[in-house]
Protein backbone atom coordinates (compact mmCIF):
# COMPACT_ATOMS: atom_id res chain seq x y z
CA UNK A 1 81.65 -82.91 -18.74
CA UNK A 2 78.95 -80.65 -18.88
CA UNK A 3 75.83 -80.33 -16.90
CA UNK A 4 73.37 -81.74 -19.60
CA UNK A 5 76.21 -83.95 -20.93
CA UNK A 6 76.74 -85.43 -17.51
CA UNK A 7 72.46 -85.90 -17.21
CA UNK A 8 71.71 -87.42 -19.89
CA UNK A 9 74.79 -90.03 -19.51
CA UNK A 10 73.03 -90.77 -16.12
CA UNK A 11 69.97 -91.42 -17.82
CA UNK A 12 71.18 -93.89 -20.26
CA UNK A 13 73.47 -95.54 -17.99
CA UNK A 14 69.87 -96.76 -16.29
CA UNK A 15 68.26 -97.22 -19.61
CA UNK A 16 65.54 -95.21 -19.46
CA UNK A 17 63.78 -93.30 -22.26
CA UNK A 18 63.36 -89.89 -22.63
CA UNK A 19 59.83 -89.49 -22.94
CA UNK A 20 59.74 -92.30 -19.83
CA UNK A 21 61.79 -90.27 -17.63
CA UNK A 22 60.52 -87.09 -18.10
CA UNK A 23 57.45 -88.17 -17.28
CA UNK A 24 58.91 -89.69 -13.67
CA UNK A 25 59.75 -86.68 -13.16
CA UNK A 26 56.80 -84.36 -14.15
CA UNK A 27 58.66 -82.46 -16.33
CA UNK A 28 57.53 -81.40 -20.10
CA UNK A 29 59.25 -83.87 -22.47
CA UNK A 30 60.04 -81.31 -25.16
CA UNK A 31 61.26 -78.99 -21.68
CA UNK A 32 63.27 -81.97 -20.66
CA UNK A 33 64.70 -83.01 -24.47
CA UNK A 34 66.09 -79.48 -24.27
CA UNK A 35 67.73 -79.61 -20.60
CA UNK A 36 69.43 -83.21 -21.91
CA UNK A 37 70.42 -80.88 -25.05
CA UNK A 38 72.06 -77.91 -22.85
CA UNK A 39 69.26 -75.72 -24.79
CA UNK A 40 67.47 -74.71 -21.11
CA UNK A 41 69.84 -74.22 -17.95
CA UNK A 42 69.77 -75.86 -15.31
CA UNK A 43 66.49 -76.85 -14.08
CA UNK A 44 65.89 -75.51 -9.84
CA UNK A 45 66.71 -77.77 -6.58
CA UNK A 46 63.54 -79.71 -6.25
CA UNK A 47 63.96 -80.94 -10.04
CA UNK A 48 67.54 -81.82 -9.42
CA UNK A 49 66.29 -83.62 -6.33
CA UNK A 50 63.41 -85.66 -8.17
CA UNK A 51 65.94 -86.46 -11.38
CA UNK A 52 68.63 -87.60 -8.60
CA UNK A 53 65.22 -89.65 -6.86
CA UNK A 54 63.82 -90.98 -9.87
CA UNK A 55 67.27 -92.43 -11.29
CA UNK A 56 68.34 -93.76 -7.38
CA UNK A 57 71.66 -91.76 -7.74
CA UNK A 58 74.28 -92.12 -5.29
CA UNK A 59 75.42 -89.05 -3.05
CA UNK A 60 78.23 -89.09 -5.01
CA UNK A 61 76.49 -89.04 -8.19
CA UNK A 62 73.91 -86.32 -7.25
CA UNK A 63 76.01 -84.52 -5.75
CA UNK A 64 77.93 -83.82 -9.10
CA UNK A 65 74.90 -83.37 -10.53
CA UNK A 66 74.22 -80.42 -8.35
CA UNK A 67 77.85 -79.19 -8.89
CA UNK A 68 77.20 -79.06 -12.62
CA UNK A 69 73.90 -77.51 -12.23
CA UNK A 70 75.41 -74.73 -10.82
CA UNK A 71 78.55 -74.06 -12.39
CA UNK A 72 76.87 -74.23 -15.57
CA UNK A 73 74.39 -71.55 -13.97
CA UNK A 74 76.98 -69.27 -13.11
CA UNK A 75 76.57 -70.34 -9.65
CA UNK A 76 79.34 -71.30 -7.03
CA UNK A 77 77.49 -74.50 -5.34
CA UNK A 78 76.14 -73.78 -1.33
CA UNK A 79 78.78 -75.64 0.33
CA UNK A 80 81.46 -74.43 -1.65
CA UNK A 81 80.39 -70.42 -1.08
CA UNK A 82 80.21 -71.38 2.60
CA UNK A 83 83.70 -72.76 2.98
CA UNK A 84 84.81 -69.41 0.78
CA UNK A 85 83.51 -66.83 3.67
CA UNK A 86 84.73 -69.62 6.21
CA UNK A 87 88.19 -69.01 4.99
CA UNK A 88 89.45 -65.78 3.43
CA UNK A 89 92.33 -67.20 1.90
CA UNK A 90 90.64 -69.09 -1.15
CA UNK A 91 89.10 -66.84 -3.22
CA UNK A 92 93.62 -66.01 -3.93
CA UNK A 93 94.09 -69.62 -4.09
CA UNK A 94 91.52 -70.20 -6.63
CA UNK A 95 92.53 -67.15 -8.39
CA UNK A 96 96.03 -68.53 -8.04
CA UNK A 97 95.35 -71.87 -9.64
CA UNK A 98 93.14 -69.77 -12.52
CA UNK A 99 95.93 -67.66 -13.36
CA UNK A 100 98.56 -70.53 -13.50
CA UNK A 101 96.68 -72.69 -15.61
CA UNK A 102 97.23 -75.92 -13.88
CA UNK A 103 96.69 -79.33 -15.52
CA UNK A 104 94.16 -82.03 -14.70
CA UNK A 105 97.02 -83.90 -12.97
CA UNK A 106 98.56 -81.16 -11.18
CA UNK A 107 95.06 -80.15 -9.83
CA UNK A 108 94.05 -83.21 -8.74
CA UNK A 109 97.60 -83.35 -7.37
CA UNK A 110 96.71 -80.57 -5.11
CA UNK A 111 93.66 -82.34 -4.23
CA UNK A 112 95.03 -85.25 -2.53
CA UNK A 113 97.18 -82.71 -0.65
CA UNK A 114 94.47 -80.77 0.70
CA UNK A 115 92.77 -83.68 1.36
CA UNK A 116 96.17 -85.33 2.88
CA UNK A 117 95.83 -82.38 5.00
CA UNK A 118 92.39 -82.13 6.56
């Protein structure tokens, strides 16, 4: 799912309207229509944090959010790019599982692994 796909499913999960929760969250409604569209990118941390505010999100939840944000910005998220100078090795290892085109099931395979693990 995509960043703007991923929003506005948040949105209407809570049934809110558009023009209603743009306002919420001082943003432009036609500004906002377009970020629910994927026409603008990803709006900056403090609107993340008021969307994530105004629709009571989990951690879970906004964290995703934020995840999507920045992938979809070209970004790799904070606490990901600190774990990547932590440890040298997974830059390969992400390379790795790029390269060998894993499945959805054989990545979250490797998941539960890693996770197993630490």
């Amino acid at each position: 799912m995509l960043f703007h796909e991923y929003l506005k499913h948040l949105r209407l999960a809570k049934e809110v309207g558009l023009r209603e929760f743009a306002h919420k969250i001082s943003m432009d409604v036609g500004n906002y229509s377009r970020l629910e569209r994927g026409i603008l990118n990803p709006p900056k941390e403090d609107v993340l944090d008021r969307i994530a505010k105004a629709l009571s999100l989990s951690k879970d939840d906004a964290q995703k959010l934020d995840d999507l944000a920045a992938v979809t910005s070209g970004r790799i998220p904070e606490d990901v790019a600190e774990n990547l100078r932590e440890f040298e090795y997974l830059p390969v290892l992400l390379r790795t599982i790029a390269n060998k085109q894993l499945t959805d099931e054989q990545l979250r395979e490797l998941t539960e692994r890693v996770n197993k693990k630490y």
